[in-house]
PDB file of N, CA and C in Angstrom:
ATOM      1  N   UNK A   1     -75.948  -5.084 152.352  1.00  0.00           N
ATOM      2  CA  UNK A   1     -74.831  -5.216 151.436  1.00  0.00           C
ATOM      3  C   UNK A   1     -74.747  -3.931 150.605  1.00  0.00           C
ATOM      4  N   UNK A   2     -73.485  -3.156 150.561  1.00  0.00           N
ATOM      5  CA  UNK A   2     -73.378  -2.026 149.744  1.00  0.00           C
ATOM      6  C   UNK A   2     -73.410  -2.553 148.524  1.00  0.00           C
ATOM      7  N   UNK A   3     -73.915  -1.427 147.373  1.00  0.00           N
ATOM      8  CA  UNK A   3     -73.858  -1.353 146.037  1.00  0.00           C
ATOM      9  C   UNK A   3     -72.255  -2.060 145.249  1.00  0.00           C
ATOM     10  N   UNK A   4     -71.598  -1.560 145.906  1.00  0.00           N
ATOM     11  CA  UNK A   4     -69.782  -1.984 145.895  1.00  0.00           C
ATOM     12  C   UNK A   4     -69.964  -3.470 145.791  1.00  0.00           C
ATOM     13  N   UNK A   5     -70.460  -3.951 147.454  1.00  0.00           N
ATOM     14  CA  UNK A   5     -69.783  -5.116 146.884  1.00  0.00           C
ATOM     15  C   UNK A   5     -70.731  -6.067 146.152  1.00  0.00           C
ATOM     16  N   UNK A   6     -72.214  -5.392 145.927  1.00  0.00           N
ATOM     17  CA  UNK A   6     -73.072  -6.271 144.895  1.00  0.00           C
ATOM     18  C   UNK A   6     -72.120  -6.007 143.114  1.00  0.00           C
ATOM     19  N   UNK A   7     -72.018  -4.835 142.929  1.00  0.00           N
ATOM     20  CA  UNK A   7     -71.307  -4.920 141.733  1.00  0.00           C
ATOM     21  C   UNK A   7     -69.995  -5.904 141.414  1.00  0.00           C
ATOM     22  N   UNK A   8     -69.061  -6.257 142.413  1.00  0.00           N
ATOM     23  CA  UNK A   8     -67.836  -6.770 142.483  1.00  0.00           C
ATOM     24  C   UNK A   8     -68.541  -8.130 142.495  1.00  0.00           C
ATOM     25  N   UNK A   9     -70.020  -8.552 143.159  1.00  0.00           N
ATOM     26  CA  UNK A   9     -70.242 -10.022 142.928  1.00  0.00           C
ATOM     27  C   UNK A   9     -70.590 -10.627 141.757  1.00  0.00           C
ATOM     28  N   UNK A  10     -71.590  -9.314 141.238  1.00  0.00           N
ATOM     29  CA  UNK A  10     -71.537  -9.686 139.130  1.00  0.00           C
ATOM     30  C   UNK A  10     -70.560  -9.355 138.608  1.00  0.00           C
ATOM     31  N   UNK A  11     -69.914  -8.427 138.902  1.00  0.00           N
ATOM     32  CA  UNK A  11     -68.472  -8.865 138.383  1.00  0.00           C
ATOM     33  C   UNK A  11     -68.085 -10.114 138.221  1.00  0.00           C
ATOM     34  N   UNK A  12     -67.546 -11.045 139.348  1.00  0.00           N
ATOM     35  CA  UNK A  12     -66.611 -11.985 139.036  1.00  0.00           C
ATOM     36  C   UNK A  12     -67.918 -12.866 139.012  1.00  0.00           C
ATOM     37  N   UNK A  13     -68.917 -12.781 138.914  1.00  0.00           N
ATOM     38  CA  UNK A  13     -69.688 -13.834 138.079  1.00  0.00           C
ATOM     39  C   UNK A  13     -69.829 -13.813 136.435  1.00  0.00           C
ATOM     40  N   UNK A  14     -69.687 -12.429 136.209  1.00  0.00           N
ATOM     41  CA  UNK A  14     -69.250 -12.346 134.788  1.00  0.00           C
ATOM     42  C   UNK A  14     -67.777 -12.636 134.048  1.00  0.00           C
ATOM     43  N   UNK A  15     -67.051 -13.103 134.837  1.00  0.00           N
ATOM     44  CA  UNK A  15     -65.894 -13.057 134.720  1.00  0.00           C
ATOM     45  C   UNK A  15     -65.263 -14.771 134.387  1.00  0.00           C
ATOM     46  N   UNK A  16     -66.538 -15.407 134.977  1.00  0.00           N
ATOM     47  CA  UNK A  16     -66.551 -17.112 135.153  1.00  0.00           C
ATOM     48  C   UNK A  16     -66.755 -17.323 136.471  1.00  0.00           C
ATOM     49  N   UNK A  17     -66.369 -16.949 137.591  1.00  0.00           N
ATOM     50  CA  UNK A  17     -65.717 -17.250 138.839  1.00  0.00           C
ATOM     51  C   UNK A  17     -67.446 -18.134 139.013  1.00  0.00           C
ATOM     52  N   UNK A  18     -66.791 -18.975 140.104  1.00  0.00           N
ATOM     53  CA  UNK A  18     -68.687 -19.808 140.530  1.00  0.00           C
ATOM     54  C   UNK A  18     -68.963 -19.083 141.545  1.00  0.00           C
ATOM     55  N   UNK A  19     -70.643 -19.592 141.957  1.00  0.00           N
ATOM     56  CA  UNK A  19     -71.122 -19.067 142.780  1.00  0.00           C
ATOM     57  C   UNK A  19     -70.466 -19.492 144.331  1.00  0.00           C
ATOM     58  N   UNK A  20     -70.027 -20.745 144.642  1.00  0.00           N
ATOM     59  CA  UNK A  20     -69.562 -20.603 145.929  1.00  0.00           C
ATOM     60  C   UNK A  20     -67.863 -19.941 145.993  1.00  0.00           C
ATOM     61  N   UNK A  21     -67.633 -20.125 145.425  1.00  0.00           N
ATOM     62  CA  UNK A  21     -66.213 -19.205 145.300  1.00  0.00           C
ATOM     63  C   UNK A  21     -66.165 -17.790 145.834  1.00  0.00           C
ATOM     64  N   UNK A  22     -67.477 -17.502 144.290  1.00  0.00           N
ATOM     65  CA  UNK A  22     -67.807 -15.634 145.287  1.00  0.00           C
ATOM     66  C   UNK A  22     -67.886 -15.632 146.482  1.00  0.00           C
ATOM     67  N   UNK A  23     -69.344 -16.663 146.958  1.00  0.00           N
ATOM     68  CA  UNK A  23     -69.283 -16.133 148.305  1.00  0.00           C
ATOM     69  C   UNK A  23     -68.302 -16.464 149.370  1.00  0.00           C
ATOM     70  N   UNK A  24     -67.591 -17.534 149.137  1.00  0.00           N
ATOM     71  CA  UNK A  24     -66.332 -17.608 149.974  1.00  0.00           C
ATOM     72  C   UNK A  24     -65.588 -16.646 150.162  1.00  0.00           C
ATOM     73  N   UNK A  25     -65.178 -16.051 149.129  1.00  0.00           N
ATOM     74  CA  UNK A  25     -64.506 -14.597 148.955  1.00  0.00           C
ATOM     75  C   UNK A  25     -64.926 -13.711 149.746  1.00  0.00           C
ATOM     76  N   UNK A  26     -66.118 -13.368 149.612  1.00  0.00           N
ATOM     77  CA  UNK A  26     -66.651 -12.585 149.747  1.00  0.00           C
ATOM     78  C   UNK A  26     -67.223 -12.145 151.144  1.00  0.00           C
ATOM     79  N   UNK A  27     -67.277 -13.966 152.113  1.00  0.00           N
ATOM     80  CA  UNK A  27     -67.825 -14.154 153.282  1.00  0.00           C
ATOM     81  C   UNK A  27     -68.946 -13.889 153.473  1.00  0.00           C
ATOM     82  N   UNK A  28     -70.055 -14.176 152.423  1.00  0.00           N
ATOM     83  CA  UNK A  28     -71.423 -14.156 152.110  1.00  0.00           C
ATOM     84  C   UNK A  28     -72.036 -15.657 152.095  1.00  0.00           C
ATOM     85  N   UNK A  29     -73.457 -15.693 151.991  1.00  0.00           N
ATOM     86  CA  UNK A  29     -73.971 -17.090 151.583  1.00  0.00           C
ATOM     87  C   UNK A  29     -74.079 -17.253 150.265  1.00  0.00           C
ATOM     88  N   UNK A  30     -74.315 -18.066 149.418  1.00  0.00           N
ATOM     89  CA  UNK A  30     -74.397 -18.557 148.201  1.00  0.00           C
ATOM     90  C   UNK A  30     -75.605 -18.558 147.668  1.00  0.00           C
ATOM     91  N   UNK A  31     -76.688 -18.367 148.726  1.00  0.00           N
ATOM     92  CA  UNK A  31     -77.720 -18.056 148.237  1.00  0.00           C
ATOM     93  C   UNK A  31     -78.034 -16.796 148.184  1.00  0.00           C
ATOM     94  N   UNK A  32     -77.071 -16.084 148.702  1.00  0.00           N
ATOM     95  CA  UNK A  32     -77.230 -14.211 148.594  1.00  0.00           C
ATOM     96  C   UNK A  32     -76.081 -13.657 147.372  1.00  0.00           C
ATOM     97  N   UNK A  33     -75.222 -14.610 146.523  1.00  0.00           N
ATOM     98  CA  UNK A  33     -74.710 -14.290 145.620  1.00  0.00           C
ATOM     99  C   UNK A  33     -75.936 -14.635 144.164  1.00  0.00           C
ATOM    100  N   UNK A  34     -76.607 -15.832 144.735  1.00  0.00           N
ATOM    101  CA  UNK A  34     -77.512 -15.945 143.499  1.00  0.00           C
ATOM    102  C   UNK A  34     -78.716 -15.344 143.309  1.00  0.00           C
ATOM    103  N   UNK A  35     -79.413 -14.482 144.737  1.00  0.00           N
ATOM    104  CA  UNK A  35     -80.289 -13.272 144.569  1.00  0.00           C
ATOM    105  C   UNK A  35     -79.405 -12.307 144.382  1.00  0.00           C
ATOM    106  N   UNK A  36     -78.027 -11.845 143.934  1.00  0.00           N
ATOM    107  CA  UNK A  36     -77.593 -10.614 143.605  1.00  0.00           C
ATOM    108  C   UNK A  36     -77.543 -10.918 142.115  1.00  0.00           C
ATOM    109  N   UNK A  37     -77.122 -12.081 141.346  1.00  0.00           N
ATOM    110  CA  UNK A  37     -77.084 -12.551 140.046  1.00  0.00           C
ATOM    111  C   UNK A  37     -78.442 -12.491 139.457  1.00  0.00           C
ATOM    112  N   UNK A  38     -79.714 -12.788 140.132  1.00  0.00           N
ATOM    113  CA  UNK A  38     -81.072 -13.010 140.024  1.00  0.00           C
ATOM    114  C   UNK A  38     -81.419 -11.624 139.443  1.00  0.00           C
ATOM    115  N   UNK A  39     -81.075 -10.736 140.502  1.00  0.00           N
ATOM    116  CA  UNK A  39     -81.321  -9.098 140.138  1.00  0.00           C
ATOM    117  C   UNK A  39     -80.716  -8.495 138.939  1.00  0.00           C
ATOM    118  N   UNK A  40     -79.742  -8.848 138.713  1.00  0.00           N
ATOM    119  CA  UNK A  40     -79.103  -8.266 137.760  1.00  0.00           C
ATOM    120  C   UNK A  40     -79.512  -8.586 136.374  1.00  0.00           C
ATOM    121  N   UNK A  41     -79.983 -10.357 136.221  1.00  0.00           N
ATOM    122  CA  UNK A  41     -80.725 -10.765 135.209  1.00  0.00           C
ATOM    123  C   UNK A  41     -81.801 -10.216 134.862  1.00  0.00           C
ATOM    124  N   UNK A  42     -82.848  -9.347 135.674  1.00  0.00           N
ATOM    125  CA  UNK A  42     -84.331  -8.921 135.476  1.00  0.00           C
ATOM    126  C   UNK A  42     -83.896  -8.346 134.631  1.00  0.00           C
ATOM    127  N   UNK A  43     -82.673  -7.159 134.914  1.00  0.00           N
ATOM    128  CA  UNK A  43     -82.229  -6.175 133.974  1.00  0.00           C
ATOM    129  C   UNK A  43     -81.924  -6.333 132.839  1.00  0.00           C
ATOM    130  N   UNK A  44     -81.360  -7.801 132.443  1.00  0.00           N
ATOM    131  CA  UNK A  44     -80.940  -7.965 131.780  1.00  0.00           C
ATOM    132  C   UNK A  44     -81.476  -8.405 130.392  1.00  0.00           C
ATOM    133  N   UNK A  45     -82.011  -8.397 129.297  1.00  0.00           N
ATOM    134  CA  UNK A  45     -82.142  -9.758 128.686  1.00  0.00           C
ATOM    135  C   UNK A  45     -81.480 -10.878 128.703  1.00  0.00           C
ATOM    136  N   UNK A  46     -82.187 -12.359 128.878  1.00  0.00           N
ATOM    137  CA  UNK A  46     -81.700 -13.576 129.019  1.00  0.00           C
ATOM    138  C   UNK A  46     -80.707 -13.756 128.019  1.00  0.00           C
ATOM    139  N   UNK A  47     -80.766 -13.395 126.862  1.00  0.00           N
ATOM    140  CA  UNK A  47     -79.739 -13.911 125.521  1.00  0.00           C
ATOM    141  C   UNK A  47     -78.260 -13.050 125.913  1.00  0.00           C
ATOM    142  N   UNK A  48     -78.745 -11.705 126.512  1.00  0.00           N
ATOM    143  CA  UNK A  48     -77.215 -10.532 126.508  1.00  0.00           C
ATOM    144  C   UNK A  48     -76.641 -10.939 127.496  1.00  0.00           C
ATOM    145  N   UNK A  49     -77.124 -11.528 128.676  1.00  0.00           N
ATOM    146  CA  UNK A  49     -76.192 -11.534 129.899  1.00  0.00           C
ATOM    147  C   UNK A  49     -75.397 -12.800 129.423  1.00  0.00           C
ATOM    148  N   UNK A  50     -76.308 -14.029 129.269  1.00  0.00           N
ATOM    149  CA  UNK A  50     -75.291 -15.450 128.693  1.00  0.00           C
ATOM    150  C   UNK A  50     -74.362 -15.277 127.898  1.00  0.00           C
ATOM    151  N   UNK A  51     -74.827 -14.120 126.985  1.00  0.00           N
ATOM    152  CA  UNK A  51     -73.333 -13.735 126.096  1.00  0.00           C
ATOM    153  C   UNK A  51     -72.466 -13.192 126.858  1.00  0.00           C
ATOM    154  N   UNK A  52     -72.449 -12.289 127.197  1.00  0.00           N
ATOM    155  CA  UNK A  52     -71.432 -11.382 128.462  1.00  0.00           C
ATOM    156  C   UNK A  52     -70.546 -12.036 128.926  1.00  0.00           C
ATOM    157  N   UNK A  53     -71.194 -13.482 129.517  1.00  0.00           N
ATOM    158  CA  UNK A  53     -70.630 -14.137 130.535  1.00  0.00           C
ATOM    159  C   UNK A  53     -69.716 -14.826 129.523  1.00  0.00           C
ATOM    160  N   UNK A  54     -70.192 -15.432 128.565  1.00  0.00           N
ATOM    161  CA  UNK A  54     -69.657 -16.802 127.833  1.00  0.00           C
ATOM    162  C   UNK A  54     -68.129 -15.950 126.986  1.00  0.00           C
ATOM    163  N   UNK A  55     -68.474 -14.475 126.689  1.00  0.00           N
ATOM    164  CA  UNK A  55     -67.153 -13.536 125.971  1.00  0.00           C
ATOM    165  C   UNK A  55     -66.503 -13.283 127.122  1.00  0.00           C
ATOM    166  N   UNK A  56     -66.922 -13.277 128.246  1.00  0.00           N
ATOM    167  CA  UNK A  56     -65.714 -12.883 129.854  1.00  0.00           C
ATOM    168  C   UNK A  56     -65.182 -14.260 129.706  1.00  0.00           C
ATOM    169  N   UNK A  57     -65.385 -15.444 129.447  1.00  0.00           N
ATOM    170  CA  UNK A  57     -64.702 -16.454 129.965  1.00  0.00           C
ATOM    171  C   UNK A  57     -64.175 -16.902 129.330  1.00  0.00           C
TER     172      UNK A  57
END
């Protein structure tokens, strides 16, 4: 999976969109949208990303 379309999947997970939606979109599994969400959280602190998400939506 390119960098592209891992960014475009936290994207519209930050955005609200759900996890099977993405991967429908996306023509991925749902369990490979929630190890791309997984990754992005390490980075993240737990308190900043829930905010992120909860001000995108």
């Amino acid at each position: 999976m390119t960098t592209k379309s891992k960014t475009n999947v936290i994207k519209r997970w930050l955005d609200g969109d759900t996890r099977d939606t993405i991967a429908s979109d996306n023509q991925i599994g749902a369990g490979t949208v929630s190890g791309i969400i997984n990754e992005f959280k390490k980075g993240v602190d737990a308190l900043e990303y829930e905010s992120v998400r909860e001000l995108s939506i």
